[in-house]
Protein backbone atom coordinates (compact mmCIF):
# COMPACT_ATOMS: atom_id res chain seq x y z
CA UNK A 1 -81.09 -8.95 33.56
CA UNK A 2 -79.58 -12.35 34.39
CA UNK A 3 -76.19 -12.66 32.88
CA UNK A 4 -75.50 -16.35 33.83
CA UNK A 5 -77.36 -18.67 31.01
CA UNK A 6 -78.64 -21.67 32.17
CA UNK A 7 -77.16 -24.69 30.41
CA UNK A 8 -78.78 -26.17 27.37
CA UNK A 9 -79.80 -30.11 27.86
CA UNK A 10 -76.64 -31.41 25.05
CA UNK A 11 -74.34 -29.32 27.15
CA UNK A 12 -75.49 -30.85 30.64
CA UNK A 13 -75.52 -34.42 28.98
CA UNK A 14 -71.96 -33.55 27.87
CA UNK A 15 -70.99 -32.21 31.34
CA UNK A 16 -72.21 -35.31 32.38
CA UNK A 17 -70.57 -37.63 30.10
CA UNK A 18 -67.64 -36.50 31.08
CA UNK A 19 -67.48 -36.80 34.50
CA UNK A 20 -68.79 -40.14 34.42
CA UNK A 21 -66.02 -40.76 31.98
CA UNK A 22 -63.64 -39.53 34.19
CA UNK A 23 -64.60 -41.28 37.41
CA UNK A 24 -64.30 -44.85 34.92
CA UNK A 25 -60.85 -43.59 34.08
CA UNK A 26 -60.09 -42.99 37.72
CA UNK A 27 -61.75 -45.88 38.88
CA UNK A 28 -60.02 -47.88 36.43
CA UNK A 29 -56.40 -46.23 37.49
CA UNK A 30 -56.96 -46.70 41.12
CA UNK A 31 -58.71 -50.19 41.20
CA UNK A 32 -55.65 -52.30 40.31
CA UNK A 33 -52.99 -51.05 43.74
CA UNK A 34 -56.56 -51.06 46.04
CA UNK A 35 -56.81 -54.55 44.86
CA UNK A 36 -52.88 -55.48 45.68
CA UNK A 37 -53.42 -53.76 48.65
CA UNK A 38 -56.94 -56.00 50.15
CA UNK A 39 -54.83 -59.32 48.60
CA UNK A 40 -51.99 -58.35 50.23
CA UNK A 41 -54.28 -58.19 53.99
CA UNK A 42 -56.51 -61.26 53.22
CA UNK A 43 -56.50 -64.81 54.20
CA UNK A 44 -54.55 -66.25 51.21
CA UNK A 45 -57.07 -69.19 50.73
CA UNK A 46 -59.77 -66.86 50.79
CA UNK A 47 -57.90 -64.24 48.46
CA UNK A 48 -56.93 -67.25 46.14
CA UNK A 49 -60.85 -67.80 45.23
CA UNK A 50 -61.56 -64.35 44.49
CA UNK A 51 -61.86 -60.76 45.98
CA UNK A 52 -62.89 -57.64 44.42
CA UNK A 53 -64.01 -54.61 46.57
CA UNK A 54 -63.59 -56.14 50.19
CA UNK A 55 -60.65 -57.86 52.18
CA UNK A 56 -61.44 -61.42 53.16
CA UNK A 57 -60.67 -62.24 56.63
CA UNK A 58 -58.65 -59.47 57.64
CA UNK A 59 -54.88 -60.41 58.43
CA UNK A 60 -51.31 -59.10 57.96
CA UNK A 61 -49.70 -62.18 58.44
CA UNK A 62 -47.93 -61.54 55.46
CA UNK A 63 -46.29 -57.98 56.27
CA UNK A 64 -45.24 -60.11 59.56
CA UNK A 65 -43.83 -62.94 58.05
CA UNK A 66 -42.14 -59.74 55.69
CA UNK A 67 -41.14 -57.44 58.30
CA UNK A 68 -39.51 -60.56 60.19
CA UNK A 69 -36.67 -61.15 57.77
CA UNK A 70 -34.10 -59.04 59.21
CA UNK A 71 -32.56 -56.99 56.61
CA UNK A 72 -35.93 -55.30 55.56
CA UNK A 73 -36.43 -52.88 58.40
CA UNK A 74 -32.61 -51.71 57.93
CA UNK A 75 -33.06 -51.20 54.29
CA UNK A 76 -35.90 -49.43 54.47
CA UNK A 77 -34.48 -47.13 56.57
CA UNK A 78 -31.74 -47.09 53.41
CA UNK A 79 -33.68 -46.46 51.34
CA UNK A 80 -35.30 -43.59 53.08
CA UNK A 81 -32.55 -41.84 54.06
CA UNK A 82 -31.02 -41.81 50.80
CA UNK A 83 -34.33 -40.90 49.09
CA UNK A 84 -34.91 -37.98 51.78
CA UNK A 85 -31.05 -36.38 51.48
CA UNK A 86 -30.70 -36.95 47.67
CA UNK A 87 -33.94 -35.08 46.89
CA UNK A 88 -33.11 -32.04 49.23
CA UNK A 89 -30.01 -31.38 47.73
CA UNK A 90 -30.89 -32.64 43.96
CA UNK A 91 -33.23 -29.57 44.21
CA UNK A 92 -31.49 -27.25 45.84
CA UNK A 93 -28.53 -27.35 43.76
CA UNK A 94 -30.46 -27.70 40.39
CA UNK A 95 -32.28 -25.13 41.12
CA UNK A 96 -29.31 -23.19 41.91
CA UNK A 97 -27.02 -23.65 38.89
CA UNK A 98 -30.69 -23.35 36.44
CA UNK A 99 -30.59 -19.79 38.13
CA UNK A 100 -26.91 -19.53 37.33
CA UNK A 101 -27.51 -20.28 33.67
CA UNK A 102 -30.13 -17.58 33.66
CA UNK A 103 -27.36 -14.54 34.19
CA UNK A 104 -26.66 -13.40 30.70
CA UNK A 105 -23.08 -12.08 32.21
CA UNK A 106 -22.40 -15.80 32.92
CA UNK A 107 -19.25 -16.80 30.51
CA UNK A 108 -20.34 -19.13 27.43
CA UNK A 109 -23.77 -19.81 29.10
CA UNK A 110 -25.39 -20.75 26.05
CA UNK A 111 -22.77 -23.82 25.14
CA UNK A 112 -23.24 -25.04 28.43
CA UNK A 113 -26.67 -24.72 28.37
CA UNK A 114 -26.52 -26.52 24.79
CA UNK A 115 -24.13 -29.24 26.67
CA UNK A 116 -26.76 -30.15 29.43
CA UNK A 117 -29.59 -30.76 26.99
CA UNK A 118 -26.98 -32.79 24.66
CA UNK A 119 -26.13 -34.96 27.95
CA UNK A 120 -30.02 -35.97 28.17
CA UNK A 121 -29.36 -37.70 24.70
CA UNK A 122 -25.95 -38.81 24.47
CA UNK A 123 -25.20 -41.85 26.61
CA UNK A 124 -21.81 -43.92 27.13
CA UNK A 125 -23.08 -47.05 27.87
CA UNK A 126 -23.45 -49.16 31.19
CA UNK A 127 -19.39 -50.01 31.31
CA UNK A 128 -17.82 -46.42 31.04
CA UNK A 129 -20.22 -45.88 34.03
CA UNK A 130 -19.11 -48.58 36.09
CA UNK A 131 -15.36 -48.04 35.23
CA UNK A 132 -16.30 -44.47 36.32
CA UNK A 133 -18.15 -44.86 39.84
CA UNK A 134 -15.10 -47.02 40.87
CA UNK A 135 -12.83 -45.11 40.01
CA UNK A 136 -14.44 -42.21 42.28
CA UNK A 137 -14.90 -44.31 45.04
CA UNK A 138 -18.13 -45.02 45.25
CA UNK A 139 -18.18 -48.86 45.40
CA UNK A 140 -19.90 -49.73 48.16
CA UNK A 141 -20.29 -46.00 49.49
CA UNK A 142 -23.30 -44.86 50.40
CA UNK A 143 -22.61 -41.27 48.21
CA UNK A 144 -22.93 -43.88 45.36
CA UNK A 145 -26.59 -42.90 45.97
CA UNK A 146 -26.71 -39.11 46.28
CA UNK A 147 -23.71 -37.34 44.06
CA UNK A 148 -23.86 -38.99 40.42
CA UNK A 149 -27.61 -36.90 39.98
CA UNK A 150 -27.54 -33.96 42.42
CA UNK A 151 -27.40 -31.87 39.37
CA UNK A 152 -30.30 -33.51 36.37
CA UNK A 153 -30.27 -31.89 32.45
CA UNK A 154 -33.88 -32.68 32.33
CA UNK A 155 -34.49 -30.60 35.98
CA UNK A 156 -32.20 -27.81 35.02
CA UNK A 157 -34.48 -27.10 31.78
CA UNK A 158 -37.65 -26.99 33.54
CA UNK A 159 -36.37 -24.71 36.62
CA UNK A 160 -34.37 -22.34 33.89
CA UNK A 161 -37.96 -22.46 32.47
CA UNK A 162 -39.55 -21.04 35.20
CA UNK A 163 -37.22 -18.48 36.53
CA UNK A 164 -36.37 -16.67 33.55
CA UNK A 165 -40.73 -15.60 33.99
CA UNK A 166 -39.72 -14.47 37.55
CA UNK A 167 -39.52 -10.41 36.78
CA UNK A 168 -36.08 -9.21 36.79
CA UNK A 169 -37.04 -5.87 38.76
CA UNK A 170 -37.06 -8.25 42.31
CA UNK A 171 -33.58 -9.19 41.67
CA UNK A 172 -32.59 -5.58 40.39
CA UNK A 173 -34.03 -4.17 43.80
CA UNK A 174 -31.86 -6.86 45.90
CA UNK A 175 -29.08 -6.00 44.51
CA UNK A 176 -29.62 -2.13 45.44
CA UNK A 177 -29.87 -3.46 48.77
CA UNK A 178 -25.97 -4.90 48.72
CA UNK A 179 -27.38 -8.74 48.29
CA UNK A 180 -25.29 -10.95 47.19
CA UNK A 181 -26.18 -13.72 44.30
CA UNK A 182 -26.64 -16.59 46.87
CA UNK A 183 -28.56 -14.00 48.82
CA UNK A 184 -30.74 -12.98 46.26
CA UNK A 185 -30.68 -17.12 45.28
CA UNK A 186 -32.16 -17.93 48.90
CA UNK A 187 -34.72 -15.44 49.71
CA UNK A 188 -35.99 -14.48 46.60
CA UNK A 189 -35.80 -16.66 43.94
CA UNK A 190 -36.10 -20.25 46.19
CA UNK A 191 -39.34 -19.28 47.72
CA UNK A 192 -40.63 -17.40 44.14
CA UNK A 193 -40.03 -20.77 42.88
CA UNK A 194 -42.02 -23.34 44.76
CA UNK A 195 -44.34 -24.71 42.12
CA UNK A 196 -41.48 -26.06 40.13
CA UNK A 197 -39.04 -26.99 43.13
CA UNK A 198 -42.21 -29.36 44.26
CA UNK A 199 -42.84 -30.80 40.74
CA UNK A 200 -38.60 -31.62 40.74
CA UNK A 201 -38.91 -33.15 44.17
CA UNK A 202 -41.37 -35.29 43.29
CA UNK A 203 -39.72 -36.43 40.05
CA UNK A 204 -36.36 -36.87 42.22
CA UNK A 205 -37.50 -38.51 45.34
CA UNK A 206 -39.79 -41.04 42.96
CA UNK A 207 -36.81 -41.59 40.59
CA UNK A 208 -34.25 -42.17 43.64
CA UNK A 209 -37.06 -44.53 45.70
CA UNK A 210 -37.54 -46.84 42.59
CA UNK A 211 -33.68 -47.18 41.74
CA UNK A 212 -32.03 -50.07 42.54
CA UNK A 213 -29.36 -50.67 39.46
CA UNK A 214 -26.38 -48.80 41.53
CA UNK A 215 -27.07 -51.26 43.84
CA UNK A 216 -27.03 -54.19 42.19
CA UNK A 217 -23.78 -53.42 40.17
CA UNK A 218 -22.05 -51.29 42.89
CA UNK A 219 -23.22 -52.50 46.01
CA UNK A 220 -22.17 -55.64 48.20
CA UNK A 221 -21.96 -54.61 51.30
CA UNK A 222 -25.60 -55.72 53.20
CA UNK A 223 -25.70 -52.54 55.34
CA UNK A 224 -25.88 -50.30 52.19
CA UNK A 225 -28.65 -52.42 50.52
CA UNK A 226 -32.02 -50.47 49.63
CA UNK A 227 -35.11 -52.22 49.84
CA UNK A 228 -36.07 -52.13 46.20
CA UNK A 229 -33.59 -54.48 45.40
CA UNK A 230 -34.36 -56.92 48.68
CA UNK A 231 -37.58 -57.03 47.62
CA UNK A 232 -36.90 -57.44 44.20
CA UNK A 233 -34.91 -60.75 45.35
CA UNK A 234 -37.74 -61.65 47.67
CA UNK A 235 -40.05 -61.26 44.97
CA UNK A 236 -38.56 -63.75 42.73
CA UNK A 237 -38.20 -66.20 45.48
CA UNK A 238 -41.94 -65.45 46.67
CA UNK A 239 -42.09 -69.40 46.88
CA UNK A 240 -39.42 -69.92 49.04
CA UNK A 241 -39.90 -67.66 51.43
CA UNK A 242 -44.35 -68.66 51.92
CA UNK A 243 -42.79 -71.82 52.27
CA UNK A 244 -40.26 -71.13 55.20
CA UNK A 245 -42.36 -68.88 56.68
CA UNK A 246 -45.02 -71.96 57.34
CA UNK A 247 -42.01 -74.51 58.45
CA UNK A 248 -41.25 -71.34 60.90
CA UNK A 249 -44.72 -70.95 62.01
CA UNK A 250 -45.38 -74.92 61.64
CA UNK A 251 -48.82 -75.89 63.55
CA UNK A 252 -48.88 -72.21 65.68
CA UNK A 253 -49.63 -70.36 62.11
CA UNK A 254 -53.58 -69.67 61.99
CA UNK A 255 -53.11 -68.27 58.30
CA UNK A 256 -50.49 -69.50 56.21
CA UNK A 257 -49.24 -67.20 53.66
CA UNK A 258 -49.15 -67.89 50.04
CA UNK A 259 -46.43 -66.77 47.15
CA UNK A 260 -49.37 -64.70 45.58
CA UNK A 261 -49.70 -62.61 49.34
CA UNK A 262 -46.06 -62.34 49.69
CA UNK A 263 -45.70 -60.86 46.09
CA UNK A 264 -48.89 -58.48 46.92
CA UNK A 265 -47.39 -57.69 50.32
CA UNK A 266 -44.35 -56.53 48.43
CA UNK A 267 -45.72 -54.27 45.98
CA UNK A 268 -46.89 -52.46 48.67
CA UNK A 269 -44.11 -52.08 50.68
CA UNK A 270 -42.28 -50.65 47.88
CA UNK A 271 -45.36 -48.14 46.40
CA UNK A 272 -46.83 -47.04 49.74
CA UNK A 273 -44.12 -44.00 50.84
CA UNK A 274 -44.43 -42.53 47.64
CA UNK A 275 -48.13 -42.80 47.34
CA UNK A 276 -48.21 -41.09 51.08
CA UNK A 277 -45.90 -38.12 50.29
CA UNK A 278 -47.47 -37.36 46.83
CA UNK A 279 -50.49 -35.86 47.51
CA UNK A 280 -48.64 -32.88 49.78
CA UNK A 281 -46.97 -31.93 47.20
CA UNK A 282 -50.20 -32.48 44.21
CA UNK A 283 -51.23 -28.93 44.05
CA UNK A 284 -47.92 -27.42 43.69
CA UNK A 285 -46.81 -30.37 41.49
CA UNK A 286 -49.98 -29.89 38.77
CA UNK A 287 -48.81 -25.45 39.28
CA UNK A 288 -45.28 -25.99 38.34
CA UNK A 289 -46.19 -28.30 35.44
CA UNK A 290 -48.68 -25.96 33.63
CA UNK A 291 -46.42 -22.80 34.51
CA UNK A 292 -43.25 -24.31 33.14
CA UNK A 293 -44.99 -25.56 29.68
CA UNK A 294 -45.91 -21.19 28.79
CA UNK A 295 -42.48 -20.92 27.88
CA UNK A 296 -39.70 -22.94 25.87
């Protein structure tokens, strides 16, 4: 007896719908950063009259011309240090103190629990901040970047989440075995707990890469500056800056960049770590989302 039914023909043409549906919807998503990204290498008088699936006269004159103005390289380097150190220990201490809110022998664990998800909501305002990270010390210091949100509310709620469906019998057993809580923290509930710790990550390291407000209100010293915000500057004075770049260049220049390729060029700049590092981290990313939503 054959147990597997063969598909009737409105089911197939609905199968069908939908994944041609679904490659539109990706194709649509996708088209408009492959698009910045062929501008971005094209000959700008080439690119100016219209490209749409291939680069036109291959070049990176503009990431040159980019790459050439002296604080980018250093910034970027900012940027990615500060990214790389504030997401390693954003996680490991949320993670930590979501596990500490999970003991039920923890004193008035429920008001602080209840305090955290108030803090997501209630919001002094852009001056008590500023009056606050200077009176720390963190004017132009480069912890400006990492301590204010090594410990998130909206983190915290998702890891609690998930380890509170981690069974209670593996910690029970550890501490049989004389382990101690950041023993039993480390080796047990950590690794148990990778799905979630990668969906975190990427939420902190794309949330610390795109920032750029503590540096524009905290920040004047040039060898703290990230890129977003030098680009940001460059990319309102996209003009400018095609326009020095050809008095630099002068006669020598085969292919003179435009305002629209230096704009393009930094889009990408600023998009392209995050796109690279994403997809290690997609499968347990999608994991730790659907596992975290079974229970509130």
């Amino acid at each position: 007896m054959n147990l597997q039914q063969k598909s009737s023909i409105p089911e197939r043409l609905f199968d069908g719908f939908n994944y041609f549906f679904m490659a539109l919807l990706s194709l649509v998503c996708l088209y408009p950063f492959y698009y910045v990204l062929i501008y971005s290498i094209s000959d700008p008088r080439l690119a100016a009259k219209g490209i749409y699936l291939w680069p036109e006269h291959f070049t990176l004159s503009s990431y040159t011309q980019i790459l050439k103005l002296g604080t980018v390289p250093h910034a970027f380097l900012v940027s990615t240090e500060k990214t790389v150190i504030f997401t390693a220990l954003c996680v490991y201490f949320s993670t930590m103190f979501a596990y500490l809110l999970t003991k039920r022998e923890m004193l008035y664990r429920k008001l602080i629990y209840r305090f955290i998800v108030a803090s997501m909501y209630l919001n002094a305002g852009l001056i008590p901040w500023y009056i606050t990270m200077r009176t720390y010390g963190l004017k132009d210091n480069f912890l400006l970047y990492i301590i204010p949100g090594v410990i998130n509310a909206f983190y915290i709620i998702l890891i609690k989440t998930y380890i509170e469906q981690i069974p209670s019998s593996l910690e029970e057993s550890a501490q049989m075995d004389g382990a101690g809580f950041l023993t039993i923290y480390n080796r047990i509930i950590l690794p148990l707990s990778k799905p979630i710790v990668a969906t975190i990550a990427v939420y902190a390291a794309v949330g610390c890469w795109n920032n750029w407000m503590d540096n524009y209100f905290l920040v004047n010293d040039p060898k703290l500056q990230t890129i977003q915000l030098i680009l940001y500057n460059y990319l309102n004075q996209a003009t400018s800056l095609a326009q020095s770049a050809a008095q630099e260049a002068g006669s020598t220049m085969r292919v003179r960049v435009s305002p629209e390729t230096i704009k393009m060029t930094i889009t990408v700049i600023s998009v392209l770590p995050i796109v690279l590092v994403y997809p290690f981290l997609q499968r347990n990313f999608i994991k730790g989302i659907m596992l975290g939503a079974v229970k509130g």
